[in-house]
Protein backbone atom coordinates (compact mmCIF):
# COMPACT_ATOMS: atom_id res chain seq x y z
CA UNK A 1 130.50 40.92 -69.74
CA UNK A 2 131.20 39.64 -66.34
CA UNK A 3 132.57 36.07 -65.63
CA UNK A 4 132.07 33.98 -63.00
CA UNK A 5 134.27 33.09 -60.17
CA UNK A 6 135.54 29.63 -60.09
CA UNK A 7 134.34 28.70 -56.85
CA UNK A 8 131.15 29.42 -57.02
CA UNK A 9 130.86 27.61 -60.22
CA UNK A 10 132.62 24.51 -58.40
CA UNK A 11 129.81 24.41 -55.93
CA UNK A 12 126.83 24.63 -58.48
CA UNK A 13 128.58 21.78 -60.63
CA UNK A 14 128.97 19.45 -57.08
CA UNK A 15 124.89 19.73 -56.39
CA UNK A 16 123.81 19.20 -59.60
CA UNK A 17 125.84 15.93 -59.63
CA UNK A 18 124.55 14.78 -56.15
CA UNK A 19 121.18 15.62 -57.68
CA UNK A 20 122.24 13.15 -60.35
CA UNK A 21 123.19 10.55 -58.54
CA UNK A 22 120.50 10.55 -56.05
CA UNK A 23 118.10 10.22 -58.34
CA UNK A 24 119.77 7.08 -60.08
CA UNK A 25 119.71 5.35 -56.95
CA UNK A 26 116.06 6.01 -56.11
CA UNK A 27 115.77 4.62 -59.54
CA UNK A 28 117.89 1.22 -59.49
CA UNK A 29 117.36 0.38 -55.48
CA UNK A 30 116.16 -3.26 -55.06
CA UNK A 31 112.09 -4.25 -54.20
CA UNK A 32 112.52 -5.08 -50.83
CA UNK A 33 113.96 -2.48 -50.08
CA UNK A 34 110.58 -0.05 -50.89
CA UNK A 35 107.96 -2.64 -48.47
CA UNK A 36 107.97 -0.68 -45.34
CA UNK A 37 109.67 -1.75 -42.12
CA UNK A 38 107.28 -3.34 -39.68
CA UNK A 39 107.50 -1.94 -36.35
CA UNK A 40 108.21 -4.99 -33.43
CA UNK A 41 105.76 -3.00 -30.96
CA UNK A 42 102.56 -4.17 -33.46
CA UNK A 43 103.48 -8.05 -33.24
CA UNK A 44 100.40 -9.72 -31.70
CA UNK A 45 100.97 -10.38 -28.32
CA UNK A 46 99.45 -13.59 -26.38
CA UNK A 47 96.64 -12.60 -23.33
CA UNK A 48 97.99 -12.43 -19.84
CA UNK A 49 95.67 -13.38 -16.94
CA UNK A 50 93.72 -11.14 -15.05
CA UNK A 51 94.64 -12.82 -11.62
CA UNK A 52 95.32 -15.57 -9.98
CA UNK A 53 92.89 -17.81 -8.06
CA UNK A 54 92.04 -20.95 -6.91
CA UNK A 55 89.19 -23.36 -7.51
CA UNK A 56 86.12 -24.79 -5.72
CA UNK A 57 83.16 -26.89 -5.66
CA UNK A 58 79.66 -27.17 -3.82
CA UNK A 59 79.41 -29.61 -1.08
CA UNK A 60 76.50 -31.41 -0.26
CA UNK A 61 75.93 -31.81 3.00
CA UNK A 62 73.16 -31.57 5.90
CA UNK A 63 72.80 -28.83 7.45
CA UNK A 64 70.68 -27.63 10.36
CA UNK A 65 67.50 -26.39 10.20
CA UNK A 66 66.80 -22.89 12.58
CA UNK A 67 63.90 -20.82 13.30
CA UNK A 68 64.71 -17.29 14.81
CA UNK A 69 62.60 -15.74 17.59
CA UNK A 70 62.51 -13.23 20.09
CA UNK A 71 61.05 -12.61 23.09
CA UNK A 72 61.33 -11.90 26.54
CA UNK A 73 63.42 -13.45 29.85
CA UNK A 74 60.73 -14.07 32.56
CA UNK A 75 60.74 -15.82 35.98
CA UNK A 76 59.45 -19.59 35.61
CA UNK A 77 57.08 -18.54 39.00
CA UNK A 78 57.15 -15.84 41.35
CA UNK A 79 55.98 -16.27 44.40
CA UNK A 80 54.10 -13.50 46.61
CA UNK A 81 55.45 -13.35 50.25
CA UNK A 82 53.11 -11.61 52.94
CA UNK A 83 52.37 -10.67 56.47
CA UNK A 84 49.98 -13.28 57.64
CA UNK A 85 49.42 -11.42 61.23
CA UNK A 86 47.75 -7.96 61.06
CA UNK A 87 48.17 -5.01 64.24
CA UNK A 88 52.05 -5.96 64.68
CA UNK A 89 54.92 -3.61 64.29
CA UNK A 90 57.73 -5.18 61.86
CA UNK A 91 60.82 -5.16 63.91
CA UNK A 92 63.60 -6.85 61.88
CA UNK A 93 64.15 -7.34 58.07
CA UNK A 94 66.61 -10.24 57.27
CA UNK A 95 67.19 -10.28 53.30
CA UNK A 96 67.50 -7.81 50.51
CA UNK A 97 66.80 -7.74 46.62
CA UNK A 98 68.88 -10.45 45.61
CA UNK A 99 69.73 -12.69 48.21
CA UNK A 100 69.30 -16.58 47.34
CA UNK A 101 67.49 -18.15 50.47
CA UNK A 102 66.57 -21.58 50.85
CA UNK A 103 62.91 -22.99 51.99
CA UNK A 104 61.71 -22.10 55.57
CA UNK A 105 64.57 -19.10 56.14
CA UNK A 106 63.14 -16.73 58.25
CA UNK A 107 62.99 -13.43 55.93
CA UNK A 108 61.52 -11.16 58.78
CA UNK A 109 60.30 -11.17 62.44
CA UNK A 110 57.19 -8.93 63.93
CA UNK A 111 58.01 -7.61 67.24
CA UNK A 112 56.22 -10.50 69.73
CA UNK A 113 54.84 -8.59 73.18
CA UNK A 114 51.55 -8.74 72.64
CA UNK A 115 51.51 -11.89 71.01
CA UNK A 116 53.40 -13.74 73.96
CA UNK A 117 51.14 -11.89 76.38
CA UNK A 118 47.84 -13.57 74.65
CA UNK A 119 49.53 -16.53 74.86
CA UNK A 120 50.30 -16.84 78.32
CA UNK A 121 46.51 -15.84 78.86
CA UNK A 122 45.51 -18.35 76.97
CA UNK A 123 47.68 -21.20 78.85
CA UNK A 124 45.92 -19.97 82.09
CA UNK A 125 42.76 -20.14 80.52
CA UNK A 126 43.55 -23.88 79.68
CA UNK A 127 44.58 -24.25 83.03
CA UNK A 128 41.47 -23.05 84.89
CA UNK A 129 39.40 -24.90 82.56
CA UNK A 130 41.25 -28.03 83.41
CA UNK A 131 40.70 -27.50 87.21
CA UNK A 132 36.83 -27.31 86.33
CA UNK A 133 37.03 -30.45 84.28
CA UNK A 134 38.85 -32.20 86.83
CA UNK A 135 36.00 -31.37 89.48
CA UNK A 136 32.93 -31.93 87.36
CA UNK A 137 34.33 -35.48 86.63
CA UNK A 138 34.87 -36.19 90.26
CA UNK A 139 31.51 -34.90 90.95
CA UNK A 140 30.05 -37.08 87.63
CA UNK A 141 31.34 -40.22 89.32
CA UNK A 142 30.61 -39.94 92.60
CA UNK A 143 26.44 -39.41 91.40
CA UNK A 144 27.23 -42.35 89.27
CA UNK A 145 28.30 -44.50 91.70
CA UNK A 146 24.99 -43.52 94.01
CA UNK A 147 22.84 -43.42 90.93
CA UNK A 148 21.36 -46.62 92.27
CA UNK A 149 20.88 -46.03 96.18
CA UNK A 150 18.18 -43.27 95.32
CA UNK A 151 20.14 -40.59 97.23
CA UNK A 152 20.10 -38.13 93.83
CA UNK A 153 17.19 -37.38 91.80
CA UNK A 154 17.27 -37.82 88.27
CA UNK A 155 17.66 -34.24 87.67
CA UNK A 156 20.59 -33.89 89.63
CA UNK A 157 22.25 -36.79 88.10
CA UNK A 158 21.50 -35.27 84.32
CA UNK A 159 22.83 -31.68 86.06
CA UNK A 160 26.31 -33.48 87.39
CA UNK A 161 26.56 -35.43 84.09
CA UNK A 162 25.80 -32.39 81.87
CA UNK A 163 28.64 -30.32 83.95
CA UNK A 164 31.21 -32.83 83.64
CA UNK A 165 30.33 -32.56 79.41
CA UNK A 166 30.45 -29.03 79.86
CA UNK A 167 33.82 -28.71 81.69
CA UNK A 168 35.27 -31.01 79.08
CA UNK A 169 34.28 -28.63 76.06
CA UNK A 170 35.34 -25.49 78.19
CA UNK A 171 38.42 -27.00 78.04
CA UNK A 172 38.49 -27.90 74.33
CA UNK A 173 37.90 -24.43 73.48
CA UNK A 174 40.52 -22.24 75.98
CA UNK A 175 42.90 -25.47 74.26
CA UNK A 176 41.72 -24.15 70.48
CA UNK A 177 42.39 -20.35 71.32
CA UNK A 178 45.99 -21.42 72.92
CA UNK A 179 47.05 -22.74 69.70
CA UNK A 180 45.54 -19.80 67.82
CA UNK A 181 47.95 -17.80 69.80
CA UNK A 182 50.67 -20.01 69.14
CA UNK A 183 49.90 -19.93 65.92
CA UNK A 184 50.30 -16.17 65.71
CA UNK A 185 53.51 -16.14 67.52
CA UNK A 186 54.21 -18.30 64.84
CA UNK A 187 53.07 -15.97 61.99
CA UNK A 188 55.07 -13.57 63.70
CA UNK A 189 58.38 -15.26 61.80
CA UNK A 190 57.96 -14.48 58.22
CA UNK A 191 59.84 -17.74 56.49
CA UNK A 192 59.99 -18.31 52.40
CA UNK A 193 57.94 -21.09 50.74
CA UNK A 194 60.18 -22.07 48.71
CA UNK A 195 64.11 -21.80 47.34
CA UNK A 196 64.79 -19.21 45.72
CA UNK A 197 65.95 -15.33 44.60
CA UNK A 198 64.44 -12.51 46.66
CA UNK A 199 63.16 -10.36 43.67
CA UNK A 200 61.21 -7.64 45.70
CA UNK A 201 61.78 -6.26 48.93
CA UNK A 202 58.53 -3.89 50.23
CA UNK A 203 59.11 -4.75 53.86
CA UNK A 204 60.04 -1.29 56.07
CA UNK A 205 61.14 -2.04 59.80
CA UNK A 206 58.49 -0.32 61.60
CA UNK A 207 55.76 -0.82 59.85
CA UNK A 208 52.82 -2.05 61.08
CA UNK A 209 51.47 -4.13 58.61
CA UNK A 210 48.04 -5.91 58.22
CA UNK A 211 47.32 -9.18 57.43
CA UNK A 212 47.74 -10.16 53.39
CA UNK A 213 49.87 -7.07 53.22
CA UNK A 214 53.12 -8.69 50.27
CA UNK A 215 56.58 -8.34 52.20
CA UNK A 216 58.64 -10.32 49.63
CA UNK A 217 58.88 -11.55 46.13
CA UNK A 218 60.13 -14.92 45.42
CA UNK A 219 61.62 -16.78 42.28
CA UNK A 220 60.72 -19.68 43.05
CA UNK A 221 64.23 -21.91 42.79
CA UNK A 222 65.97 -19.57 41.00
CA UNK A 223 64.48 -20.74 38.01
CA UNK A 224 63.94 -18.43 34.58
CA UNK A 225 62.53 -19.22 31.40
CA UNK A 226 62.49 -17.57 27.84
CA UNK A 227 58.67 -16.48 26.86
CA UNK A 228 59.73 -16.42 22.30
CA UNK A 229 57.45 -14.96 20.06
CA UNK A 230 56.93 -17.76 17.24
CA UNK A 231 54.54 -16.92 14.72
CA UNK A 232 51.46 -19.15 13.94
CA UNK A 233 53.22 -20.87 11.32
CA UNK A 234 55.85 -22.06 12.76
CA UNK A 235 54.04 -23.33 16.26
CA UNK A 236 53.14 -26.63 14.88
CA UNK A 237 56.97 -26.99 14.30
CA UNK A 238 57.58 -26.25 17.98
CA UNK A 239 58.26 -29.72 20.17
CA UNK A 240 59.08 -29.55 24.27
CA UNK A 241 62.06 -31.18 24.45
CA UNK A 242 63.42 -28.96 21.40
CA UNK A 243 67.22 -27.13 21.94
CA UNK A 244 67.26 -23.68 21.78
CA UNK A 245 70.14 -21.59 21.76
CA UNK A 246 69.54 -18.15 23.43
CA UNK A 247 71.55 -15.16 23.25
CA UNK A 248 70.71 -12.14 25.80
CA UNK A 249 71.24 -8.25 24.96
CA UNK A 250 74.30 -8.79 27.13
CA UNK A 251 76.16 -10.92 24.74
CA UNK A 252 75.54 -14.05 27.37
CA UNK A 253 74.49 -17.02 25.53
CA UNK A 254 72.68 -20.26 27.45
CA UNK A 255 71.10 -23.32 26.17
CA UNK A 256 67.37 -23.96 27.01
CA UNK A 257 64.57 -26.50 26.30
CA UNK A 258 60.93 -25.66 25.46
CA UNK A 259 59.04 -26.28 28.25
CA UNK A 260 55.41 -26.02 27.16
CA UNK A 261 53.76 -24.27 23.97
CA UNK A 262 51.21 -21.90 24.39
CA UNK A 263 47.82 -22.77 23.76
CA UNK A 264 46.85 -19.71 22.15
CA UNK A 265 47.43 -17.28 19.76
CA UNK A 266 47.24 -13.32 20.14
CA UNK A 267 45.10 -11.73 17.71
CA UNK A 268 46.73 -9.15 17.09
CA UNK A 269 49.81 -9.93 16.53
CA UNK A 270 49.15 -13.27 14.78
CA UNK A 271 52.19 -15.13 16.98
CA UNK A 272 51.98 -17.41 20.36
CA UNK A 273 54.78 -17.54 23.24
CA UNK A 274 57.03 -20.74 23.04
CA UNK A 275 58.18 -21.26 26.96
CA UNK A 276 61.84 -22.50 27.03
CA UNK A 277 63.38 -23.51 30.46
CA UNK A 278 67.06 -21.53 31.42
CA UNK A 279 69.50 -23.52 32.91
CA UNK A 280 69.62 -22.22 37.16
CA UNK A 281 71.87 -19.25 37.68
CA UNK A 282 71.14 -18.24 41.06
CA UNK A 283 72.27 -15.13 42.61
CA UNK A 284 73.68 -11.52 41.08
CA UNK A 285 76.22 -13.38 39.45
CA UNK A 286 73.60 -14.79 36.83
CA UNK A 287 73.85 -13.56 33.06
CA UNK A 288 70.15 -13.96 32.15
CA UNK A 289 67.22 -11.48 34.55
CA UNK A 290 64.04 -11.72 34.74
CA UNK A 291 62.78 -8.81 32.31
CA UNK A 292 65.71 -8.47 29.96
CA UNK A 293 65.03 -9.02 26.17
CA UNK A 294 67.00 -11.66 24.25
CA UNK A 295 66.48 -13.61 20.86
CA UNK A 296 67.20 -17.35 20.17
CA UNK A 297 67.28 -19.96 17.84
CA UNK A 298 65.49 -23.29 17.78
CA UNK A 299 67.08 -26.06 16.30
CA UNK A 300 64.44 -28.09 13.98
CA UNK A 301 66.83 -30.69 12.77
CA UNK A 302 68.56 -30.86 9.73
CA UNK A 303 67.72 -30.77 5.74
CA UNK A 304 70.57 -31.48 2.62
CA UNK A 305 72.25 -28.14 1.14
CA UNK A 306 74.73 -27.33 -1.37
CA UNK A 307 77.20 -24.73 0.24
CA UNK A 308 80.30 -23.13 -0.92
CA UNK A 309 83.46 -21.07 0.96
CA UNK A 310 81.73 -17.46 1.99
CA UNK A 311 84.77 -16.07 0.31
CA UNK A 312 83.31 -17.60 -3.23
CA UNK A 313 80.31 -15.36 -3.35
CA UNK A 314 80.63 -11.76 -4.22
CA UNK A 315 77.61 -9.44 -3.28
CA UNK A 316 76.85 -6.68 -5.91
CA UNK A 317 74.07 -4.23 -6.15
CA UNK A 318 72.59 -6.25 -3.59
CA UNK A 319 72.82 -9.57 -5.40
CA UNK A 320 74.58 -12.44 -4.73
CA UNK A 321 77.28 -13.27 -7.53
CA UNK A 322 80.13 -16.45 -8.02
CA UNK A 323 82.33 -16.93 -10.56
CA UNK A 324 82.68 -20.11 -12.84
CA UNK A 325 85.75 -21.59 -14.65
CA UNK A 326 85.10 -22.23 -18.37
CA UNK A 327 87.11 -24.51 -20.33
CA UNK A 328 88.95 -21.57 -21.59
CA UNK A 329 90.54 -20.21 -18.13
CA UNK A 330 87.93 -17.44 -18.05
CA UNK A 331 84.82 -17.04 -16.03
CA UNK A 332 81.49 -16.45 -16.29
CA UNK A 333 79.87 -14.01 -13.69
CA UNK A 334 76.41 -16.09 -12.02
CA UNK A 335 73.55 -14.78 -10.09
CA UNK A 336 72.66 -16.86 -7.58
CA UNK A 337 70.21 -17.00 -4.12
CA UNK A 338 71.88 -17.61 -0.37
CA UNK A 339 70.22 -19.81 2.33
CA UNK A 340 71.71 -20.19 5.50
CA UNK A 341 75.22 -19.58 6.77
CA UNK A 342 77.15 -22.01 8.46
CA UNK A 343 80.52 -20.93 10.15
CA UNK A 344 82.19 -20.05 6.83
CA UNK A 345 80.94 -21.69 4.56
CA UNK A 346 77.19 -20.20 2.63
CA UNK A 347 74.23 -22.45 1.04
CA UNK A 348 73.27 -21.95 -2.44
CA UNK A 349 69.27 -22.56 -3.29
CA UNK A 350 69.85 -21.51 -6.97
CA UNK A 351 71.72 -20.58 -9.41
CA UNK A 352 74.75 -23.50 -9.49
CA UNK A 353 74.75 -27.15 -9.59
CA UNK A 354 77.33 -29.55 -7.64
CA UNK A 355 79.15 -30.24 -10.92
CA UNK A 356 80.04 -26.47 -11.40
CA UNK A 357 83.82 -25.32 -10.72
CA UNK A 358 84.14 -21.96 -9.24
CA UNK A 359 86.60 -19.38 -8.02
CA UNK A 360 87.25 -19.53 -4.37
CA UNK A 361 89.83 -17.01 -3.40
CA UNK A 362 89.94 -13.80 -5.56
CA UNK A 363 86.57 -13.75 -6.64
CA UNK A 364 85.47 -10.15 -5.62
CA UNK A 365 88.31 -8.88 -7.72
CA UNK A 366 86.95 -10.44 -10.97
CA UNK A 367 84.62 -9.38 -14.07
CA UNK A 368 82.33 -11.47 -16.40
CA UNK A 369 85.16 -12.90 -19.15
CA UNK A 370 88.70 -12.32 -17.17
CA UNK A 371 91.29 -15.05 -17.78
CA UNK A 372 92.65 -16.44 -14.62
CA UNK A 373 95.16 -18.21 -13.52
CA UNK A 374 94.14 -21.51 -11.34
CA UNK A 375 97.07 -21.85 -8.16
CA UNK A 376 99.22 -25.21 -8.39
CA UNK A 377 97.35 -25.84 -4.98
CA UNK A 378 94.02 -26.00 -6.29
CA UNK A 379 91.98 -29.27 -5.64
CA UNK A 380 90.53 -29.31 -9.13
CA UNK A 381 92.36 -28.78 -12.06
CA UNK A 382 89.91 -26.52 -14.19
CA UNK A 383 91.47 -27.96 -17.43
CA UNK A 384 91.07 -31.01 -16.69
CA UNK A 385 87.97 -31.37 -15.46
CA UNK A 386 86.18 -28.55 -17.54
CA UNK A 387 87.30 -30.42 -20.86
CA UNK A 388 85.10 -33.63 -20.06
CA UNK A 389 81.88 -33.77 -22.11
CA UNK A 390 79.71 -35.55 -19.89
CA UNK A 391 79.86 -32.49 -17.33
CA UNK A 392 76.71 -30.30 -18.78
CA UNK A 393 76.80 -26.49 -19.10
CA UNK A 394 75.01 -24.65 -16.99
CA UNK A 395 72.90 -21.19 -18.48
């Protein structure tokens, strides 16, 4: 029989007393120590803020009423410069397309020869005729004198008489066609009507032009107007006197009047021309021509609003959106409609009351049901102010 070796039997009699003993302790260890040992990562922790804004209310205040238009830059007249003398070569041409002349500058001359050459015939004609005249009055007074002493008949009387009318009508007449010719010498000068911007040049030197014949456009004293297309609707609004602010495809903004309000509507287009007087800018140097498209704004006067910072509305799927402050430090996500915009600040027509508190700054970064943070330099005091029950909820 074999027998065993005494380590290995020193071993086997060591684990079967830490088997022992083990199992005692798992036995006799206190309660407590069985409950298992709660982890400090699954303590509830308080909620931290999404962000931090600041607060804002509505402001009531008037704001201006204005009616967009567009429309056309026009001159107020033009006037149509021609040749008023016909058969005469054009020698000299004095202004081009653009040039601001004044009433009465001569714009062109026609060369004169044969104009000065009728003209001298007719001031020989007037004085022949004169010579006559002269005679046949002698003549008339001399038979008038003797009238009595029977040395001329009756019929030569009435013949001497009837000469010295004559003579006197001859002259008349050869008087009338002098100052015709005068008159085309004059004619010969071509001067403008009026003040003004040359806005057409058709006059060629050497051209021989005839009578009628349109040398020259005119704008008449520089002045321009703005022709807007208002729709029927809103013509009965229109008033002369009213402002209107217009702004030219250029970027160059003036500030006009209506002038006069078109009597009529088209019928096709269902709208009417408002005429709206442009400050004078004579000269290349003006910002607003005659042709150039431009839109404008008519001021109508003013109506109450409630409008908020442009930063406190948040535009979403093409909706407007703000944000207001609960009691609770979180917000509420509201849908609301925008009127008109005034420098940086936006009307509301719906959605919010005055009495609301909203976020100003930070509110495109926001969800429905964040918790914020309201800045130290806030106006309001969302806390404060949201906790008073006399300030109703709004759905």
């Amino acid at each position: 029989m074999r027998t065993l070796k005494p380590i290995p039997l020193l071993l086997l009699i060591l684990a079967v007393v830490a088997a022992v003993g083990g199992g005692a302790y798992w036995l006799t260890r206190p309660k407590e120590a069985t409950q298992p040992t709660v982890s400090s990562a699954s303590a509830p922790v308080a909620a931290r803020p999404a962000l931090t804004v600041t607060s804002t209310r509505a402001q009531s205040s008037a704001l201006p009423i204005k009616l967009s238009a567009n429309g056309n830059v026009a001159a107020w007249q033009e006037a149509s410069i021609g040749a008023e003398i016909s058969g005469l070569r054009l020698a000299e041409v004095l202004v081009n397309v653009g040039d601001v002349v004044q009433r009465g500058q001569v714009l062109a001359r026609f060369a004169t020869e044969a104009v000065q050459s009728d003209v001298a015939q007719a001031r020989a004609a007037v004085a022949e005729a004169s010579a006559n005249a002269q005679e046949a009055s002698a003549n008339a007074d001399r038979v008038r004198t003797l009238s009595s002493t029977g040395v001329f008949s009756g019929q030569q009387i009435n013949q001497y008489l009837t000469a010295e009318q004559t003579a006197k009508a001859r002259v008349d007449s050869v008087k009338a066609g002098l100052a015709a010719q005068l008159l085309r010498l004059q004619y010969a000068e071509v001067r403008a009507p009026d003040s003004g911007v040359i806005s057409a040049r058709l006059a060629t030197v050497g051209a021989v032009v005839g009578a009628g014949t349109e040398l020259f456009r005119l704008i008449r004293q520089g002045r321009l107007e703005w022709r807007a297309e208002v729709g029927s609707a809103e013509l009965a609004r229109m008033r002369p006197g009213t402002a209107v602010t217009v702004l030219a495809a250029s970027g160059a903004q003036s500030t006009g009047r209506v002038r006069m309000v078109a009597p009529t509507v088209d019928p096709q287009t269902r709208s009417g021309l408002v005429y709206v007087d442009l400050p004078s800018q004579s000269g290349s140097a003006s910002s607003f021509k005659a042709g150039m498209f431009a839109r404008g704004e008519f001021e109508l006067g003013t109506s109450p609003g409630l409008t908020v910072p442009q930063q406190a509305v948040v535009v979403r799927d093409g909706f407007s959106y703000v944000f207001r402050l609960n009691p609770d430090q979180r917000v509420s996500q509201l849908k609301v409609q925008t009127g008109r915009r005034i420098g940086e600040r936006v009307e509301l027509l719906d959605g919010v009351g005055a009495e609301a508190l909203l976020v100003a700054s930070g509110a495109g970064f926001l969800n429905d049901g964040d918790l914020v943070k309201v800045a130290p330099g806030s106006a309001t005091n969302p806390a404060s102010t949201l906790a008073k029950p006399d300030v109703p909820a709004i759905k």
